[in-house]
Protein backbone atom coordinates (compact mmCIF):
# COMPACT_ATOMS: atom_id res chain seq x y z
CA UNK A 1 9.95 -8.56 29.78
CA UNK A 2 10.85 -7.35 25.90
CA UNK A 3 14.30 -8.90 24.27
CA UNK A 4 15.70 -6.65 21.88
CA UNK A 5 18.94 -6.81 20.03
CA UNK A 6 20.42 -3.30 19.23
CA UNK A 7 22.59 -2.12 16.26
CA UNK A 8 22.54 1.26 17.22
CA UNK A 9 25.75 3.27 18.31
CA UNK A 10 26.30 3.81 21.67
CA UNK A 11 27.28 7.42 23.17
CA UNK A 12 27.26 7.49 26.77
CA UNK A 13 23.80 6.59 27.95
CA UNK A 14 22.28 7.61 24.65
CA UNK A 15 22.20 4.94 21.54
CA UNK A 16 22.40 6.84 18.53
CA UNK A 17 20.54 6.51 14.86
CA UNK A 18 24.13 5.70 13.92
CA UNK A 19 25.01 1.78 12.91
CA UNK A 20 27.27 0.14 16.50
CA UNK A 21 28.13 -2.81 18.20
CA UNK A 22 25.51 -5.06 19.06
CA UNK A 23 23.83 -4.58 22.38
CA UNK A 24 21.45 -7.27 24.54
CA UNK A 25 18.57 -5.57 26.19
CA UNK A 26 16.42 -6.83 28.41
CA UNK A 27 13.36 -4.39 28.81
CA UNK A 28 10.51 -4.40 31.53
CA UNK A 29 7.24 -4.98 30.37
CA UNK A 30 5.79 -0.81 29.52
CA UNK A 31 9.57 0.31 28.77
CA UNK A 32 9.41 2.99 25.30
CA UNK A 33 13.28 3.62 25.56
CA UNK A 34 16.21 1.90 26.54
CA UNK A 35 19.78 2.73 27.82
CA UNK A 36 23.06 0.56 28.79
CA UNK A 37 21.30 0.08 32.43
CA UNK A 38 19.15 -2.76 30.34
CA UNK A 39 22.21 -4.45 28.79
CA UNK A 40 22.69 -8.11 29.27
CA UNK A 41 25.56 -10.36 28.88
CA UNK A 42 25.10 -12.63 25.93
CA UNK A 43 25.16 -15.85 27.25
CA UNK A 44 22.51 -14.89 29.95
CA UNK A 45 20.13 -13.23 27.26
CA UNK A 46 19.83 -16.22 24.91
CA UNK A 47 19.39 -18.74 28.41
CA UNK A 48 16.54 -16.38 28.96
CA UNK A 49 15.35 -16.21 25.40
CA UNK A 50 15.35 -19.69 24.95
CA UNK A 51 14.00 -20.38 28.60
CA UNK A 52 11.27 -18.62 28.11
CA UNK A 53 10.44 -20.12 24.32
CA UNK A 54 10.72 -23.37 25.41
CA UNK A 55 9.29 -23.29 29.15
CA UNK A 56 5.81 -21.91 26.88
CA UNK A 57 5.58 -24.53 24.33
CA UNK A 58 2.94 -24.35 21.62
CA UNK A 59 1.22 -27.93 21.20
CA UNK A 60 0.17 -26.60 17.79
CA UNK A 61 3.72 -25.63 16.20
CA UNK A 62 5.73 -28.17 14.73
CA UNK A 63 8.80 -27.41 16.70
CA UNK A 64 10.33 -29.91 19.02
CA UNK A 65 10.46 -27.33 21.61
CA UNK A 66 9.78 -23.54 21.77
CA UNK A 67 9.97 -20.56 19.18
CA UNK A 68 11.68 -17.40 18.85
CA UNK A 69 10.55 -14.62 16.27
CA UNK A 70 13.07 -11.85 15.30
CA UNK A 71 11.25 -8.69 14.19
CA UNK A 72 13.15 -6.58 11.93
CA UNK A 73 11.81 -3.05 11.79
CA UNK A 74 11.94 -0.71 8.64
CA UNK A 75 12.89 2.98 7.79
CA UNK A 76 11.32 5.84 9.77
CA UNK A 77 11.30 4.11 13.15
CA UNK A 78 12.72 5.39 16.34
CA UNK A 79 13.91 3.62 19.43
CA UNK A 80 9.95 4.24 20.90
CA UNK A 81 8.34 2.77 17.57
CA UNK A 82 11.06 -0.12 17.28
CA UNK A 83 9.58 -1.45 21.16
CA UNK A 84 6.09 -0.40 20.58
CA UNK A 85 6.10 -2.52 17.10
CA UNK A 86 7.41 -5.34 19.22
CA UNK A 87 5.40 -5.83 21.60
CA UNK A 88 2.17 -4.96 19.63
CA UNK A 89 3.28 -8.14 17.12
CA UNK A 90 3.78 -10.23 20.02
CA UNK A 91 0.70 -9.61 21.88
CA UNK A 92 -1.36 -10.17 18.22
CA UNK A 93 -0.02 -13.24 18.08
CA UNK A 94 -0.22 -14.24 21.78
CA UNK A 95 -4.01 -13.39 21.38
CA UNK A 96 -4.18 -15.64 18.52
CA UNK A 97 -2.79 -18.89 20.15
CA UNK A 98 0.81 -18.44 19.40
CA UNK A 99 3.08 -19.28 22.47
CA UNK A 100 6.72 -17.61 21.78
CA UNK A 101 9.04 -14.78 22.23
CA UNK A 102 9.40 -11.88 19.95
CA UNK A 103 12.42 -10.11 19.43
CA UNK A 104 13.07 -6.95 18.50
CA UNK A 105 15.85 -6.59 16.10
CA UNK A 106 16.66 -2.40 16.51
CA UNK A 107 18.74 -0.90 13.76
CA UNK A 108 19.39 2.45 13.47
CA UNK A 109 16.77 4.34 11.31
CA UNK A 110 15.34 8.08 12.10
CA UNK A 111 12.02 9.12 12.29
CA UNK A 112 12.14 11.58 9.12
CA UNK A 113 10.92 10.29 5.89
CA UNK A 114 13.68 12.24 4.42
CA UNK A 115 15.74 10.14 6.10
CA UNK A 116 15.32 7.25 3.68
CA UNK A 117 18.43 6.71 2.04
CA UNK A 118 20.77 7.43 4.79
CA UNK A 119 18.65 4.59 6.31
CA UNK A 120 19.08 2.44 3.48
CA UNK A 121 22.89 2.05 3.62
CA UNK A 122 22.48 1.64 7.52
CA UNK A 123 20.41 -1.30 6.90
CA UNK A 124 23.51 -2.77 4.49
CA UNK A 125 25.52 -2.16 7.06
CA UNK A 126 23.39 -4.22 10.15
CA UNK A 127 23.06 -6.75 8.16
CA UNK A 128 26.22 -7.94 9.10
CA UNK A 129 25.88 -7.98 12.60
CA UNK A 130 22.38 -9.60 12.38
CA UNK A 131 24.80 -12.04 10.80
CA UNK A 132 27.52 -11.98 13.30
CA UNK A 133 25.06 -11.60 16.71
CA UNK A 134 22.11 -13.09 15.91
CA UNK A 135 22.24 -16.11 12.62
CA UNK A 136 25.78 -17.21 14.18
CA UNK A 137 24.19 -17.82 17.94
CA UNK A 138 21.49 -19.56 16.33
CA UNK A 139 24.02 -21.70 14.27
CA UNK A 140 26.11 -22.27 17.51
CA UNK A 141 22.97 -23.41 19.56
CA UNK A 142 21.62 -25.94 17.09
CA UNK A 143 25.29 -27.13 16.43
CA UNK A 144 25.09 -27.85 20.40
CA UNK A 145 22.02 -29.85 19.87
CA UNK A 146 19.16 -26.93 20.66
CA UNK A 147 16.06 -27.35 19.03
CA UNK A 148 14.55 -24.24 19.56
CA UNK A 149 12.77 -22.87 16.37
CA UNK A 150 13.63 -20.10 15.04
CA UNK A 151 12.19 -17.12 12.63
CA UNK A 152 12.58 -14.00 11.29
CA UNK A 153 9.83 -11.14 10.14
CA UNK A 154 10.65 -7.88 8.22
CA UNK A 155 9.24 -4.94 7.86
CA UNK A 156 9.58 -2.72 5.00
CA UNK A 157 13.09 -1.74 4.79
CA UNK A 158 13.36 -4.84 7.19
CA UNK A 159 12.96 -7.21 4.69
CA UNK A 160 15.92 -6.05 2.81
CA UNK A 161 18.10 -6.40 6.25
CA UNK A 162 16.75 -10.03 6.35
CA UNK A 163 17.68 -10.87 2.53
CA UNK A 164 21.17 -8.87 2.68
CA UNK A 165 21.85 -10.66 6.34
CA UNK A 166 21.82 -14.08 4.82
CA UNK A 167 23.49 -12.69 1.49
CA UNK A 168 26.56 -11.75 4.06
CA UNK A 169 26.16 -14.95 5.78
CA UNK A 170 27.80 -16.76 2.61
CA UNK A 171 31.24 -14.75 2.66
CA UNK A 172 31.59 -16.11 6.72
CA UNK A 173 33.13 -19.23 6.39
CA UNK A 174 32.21 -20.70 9.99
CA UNK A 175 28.69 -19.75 8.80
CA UNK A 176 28.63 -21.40 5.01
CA UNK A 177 30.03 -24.56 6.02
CA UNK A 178 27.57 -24.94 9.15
CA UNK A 179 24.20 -26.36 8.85
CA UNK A 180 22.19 -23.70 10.70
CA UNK A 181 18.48 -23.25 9.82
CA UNK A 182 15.66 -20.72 10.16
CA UNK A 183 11.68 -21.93 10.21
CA UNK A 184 9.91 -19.52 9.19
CA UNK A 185 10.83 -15.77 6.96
CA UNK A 186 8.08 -13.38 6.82
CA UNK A 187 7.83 -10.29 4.90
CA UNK A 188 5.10 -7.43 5.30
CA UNK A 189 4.98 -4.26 3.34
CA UNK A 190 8.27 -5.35 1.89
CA UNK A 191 10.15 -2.49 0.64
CA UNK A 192 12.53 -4.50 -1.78
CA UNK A 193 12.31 -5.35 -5.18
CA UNK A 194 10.16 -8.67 -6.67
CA UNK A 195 12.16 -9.15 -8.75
CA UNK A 196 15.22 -9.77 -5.94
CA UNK A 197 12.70 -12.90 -5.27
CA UNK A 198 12.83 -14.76 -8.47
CA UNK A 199 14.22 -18.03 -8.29
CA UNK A 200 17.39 -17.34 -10.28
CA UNK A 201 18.08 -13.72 -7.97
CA UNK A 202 21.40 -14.47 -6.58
CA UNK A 203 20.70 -12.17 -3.75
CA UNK A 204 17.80 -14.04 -2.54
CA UNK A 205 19.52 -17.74 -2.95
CA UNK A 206 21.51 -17.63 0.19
CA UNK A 207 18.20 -17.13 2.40
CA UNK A 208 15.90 -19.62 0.00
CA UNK A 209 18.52 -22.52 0.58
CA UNK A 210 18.62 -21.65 4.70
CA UNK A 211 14.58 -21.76 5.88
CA UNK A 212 12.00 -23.83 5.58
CA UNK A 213 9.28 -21.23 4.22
CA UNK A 214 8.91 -17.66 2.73
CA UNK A 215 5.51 -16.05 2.88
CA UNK A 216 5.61 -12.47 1.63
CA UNK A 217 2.40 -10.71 2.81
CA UNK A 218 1.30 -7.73 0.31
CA UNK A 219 -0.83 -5.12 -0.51
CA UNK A 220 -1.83 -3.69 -3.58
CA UNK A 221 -3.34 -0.01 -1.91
CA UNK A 222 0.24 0.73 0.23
CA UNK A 223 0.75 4.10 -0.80
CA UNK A 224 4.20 4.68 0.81
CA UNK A 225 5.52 1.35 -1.48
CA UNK A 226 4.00 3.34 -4.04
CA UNK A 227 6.81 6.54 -3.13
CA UNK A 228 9.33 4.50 -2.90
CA UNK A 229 8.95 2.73 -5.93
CA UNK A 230 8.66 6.03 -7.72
CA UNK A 231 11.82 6.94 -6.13
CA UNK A 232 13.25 4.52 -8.69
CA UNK A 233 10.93 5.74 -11.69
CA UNK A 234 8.86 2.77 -11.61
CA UNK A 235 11.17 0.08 -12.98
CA UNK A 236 11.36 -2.02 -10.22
CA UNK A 237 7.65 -2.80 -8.24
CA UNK A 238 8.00 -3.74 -4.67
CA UNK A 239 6.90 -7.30 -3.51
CA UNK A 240 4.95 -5.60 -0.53
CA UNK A 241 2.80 -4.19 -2.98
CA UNK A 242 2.35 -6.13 -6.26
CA UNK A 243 3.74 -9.79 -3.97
CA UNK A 244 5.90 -12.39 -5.64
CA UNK A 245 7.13 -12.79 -9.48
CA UNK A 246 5.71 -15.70 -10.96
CA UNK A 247 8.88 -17.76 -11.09
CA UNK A 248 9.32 -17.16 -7.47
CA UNK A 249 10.92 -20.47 -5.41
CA UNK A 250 8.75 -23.27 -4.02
CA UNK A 251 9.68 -22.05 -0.79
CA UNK A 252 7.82 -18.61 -1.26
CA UNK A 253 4.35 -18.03 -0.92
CA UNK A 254 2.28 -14.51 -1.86
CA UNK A 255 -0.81 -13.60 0.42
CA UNK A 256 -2.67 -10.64 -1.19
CA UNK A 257 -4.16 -8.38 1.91
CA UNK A 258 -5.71 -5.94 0.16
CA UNK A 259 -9.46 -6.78 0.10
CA UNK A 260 -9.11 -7.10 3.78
CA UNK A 261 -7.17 -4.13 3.48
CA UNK A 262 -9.94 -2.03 2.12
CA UNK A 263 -12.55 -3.06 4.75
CA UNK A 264 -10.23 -1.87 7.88
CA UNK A 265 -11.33 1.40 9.37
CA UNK A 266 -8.33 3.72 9.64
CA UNK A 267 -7.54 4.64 13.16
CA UNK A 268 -8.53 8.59 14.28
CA UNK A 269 -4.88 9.61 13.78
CA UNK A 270 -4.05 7.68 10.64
CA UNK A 271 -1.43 9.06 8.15
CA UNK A 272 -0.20 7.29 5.05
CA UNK A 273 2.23 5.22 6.87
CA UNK A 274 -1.09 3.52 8.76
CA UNK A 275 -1.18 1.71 4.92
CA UNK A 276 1.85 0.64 5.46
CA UNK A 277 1.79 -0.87 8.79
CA UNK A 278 -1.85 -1.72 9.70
CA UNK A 279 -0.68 -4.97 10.25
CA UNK A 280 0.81 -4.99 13.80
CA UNK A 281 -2.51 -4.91 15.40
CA UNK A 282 -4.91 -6.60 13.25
CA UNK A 283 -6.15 -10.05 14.34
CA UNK A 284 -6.81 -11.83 11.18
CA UNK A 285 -3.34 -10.92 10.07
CA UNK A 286 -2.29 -12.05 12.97
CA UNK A 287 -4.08 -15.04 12.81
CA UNK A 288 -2.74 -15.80 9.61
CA UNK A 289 0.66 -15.40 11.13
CA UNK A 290 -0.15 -17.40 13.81
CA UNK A 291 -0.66 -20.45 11.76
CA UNK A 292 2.14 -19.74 9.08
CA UNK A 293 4.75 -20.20 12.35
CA UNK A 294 3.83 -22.78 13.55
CA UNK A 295 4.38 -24.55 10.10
CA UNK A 296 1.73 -27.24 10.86
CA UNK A 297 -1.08 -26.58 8.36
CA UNK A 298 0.07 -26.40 4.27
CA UNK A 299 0.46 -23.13 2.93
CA UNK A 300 -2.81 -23.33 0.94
CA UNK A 301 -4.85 -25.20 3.30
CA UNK A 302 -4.50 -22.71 5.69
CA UNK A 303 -7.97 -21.14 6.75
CA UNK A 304 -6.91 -17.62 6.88
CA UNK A 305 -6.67 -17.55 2.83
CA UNK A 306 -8.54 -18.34 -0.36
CA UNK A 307 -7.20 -19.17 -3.62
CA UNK A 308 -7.82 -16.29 -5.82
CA UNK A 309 -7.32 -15.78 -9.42
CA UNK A 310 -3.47 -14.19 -8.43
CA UNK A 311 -2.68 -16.31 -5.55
CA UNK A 312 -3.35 -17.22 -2.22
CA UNK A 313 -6.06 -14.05 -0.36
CA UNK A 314 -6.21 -13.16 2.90
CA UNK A 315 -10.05 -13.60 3.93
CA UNK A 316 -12.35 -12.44 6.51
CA UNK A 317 -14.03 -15.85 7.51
CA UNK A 318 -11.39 -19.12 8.45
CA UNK A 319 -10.62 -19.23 11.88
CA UNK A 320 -8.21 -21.35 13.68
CA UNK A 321 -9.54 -25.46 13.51
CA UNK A 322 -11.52 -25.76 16.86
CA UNK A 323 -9.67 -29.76 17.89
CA UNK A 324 -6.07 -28.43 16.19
CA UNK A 325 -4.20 -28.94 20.34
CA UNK A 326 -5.57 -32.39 19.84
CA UNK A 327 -3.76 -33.41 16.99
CA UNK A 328 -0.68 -34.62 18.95
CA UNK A 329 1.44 -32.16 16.54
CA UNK A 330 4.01 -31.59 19.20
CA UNK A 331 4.06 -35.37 19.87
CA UNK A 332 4.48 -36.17 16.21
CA UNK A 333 7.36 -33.30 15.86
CA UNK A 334 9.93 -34.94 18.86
CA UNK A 335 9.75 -37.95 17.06
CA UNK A 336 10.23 -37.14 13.37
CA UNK A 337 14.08 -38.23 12.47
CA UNK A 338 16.20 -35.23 12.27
């Protein structure tokens, strides 16, 4: 099956490129579309959702039971790409050892680059009801005692629905005062500024004091970061292409992909968004990501990277540690205090 959450309009049996109510779909496996025949009723999606996570439990994550990724797709995606994207992260990571569900977070973005700005203020608009449908359920479950772990991963224009999502969080009172917490926060090919992720960026605060980790994944030779950067004549670099400012939080992490970058072999139909999203299939990325959610090796002892002279580097070589189900992580996570 594929989870998705939906933020597109609804218009009959159509869903629209238009910001609307959130939807619950529930997918069969080889779907590329969806209509209101695959809605769910809330409560039965996240039983499911978290059924699933937890009844596949990962002996190498440090969560006390399952996890649950939510994928946040950027600009230029239709309903077809927002699935496909899904499932291709999920079965990367599945074929790299990591047991969990991914979710597909589907906001409403066209598939015309000229769309980009008309996508932009969609994305400030989701936000909200990533808030309001997806951050709140996850603050209601762990308020209940659920200890399912929970992450996000954006996209491009997806990373700036993450950031403004927990920005928005702060003016819902329920959701300030709680004490609701996310694992993981990936970013590839992050289409918002680095600057935004200096320590003293308001914007960024509100999602630095809520997770546990923030690894921003970039690449120096993404040519469509390099449009939309020009877009704003230059003066503000995008941390999916030149990573993290150097007074970035403790929390954040930069891994530079672009050696590894520069050794792929472009696909027979690549365009100049393949630069932009190679990532979705590529098993040492996924590798990488593999490790990075399950939160139970350091940051910079992970064997996916290399210390470089800028940072942490994605390399060609680590591989996962051979005896790492032995280690009695999961054990070791149930009985940590809370």
């Amino acid at each position: 099956m594929i989870y998705l959450l939906t933020a597109r309009k609804r218009q009959g049996n159509a869903f629209l490129a238009e910001p609307g109510p959130i939807q619950y779909l529930r997918l069969p496996d080889g779907a590329t579309s969806y209509d209101p025949s695959h809605i769910v009723p809330v409560k039965t999606w996240v039983a499911e959702v978290r059924g699933l996570a937890d009844g596949d439990q990962n002996p190498t994550s440090i969560s006390p039971a399952g996890d649950v990724l939510f994928f946040v797709h950027g600009y230029n995606n239709d309903i077809a790409a927002a699935i496909g994207r899904t499932v291709d992260l999920e079965t990367n990571l599945r074929a790299q050892g990591w047991r969990g569900v991914v979710v597909g977070f589907d906001w409403p973005s066209g598939n015309n680059v000229l769309n980009y700005i008309e996508d932009r203020q969609d994305a400030s608009a989701v936000a909200g009801q990533l808030v309001s449908k997806g951050l709140k359920v996850l603050a209601e479950g762990q308020a209940a005692g659920c200890v399912t772990n929970v992450h996000l991963i954006g996209h491009s224009t997806g990373a700036y629905v993450i950031l403004e999502a927990f920005a928005q969080a702060e003016k819902v009172g329920d959701l300030f005062k709680s004490d609701w917490r996310v694992g993981q926060v990936a970013l590839i090919a992050g289409d918002i500024s680095a600057d935004s992720l200096r320590a003293s960026a308001a914007w960024s605060q509100p999602m630095f004091r809520r997770v546990m980790r923030l690894t921003n994944y970039s690449n120096g030779s993404d040519a469509v970061l390099a449009v939309s950067n020009a877009k704003r004549l230059g003066v503000a670099p995008r941390a999916g292409r030149v990573g993290l400012p150097p007074d970035a939080p403790q929390k954040a992490v930069n891994v530079d992909c672009t050696a590894h970058f520069h050794g792929l072999t472009p696909p027979p139909d690549a365009g100049m968004a393949w630069c932009h999203g190679w990532h979705f299939n590529d098993p040492r990325f996924g590798l990488d990501l593999a490790m990075t959610l399950e939160g139970a090796i350091d940051r910079n002892a992970i064997p996916t990277r290399d210390a470089g002279p800028r940072g942490l580097v994605l390399n060609e070589t680590g591989m996962r540690p051979a005896a790492m189900a032995a280690w009695g992580i999961k054990d070791a996570s149930r009985a940590a205090p809370a």
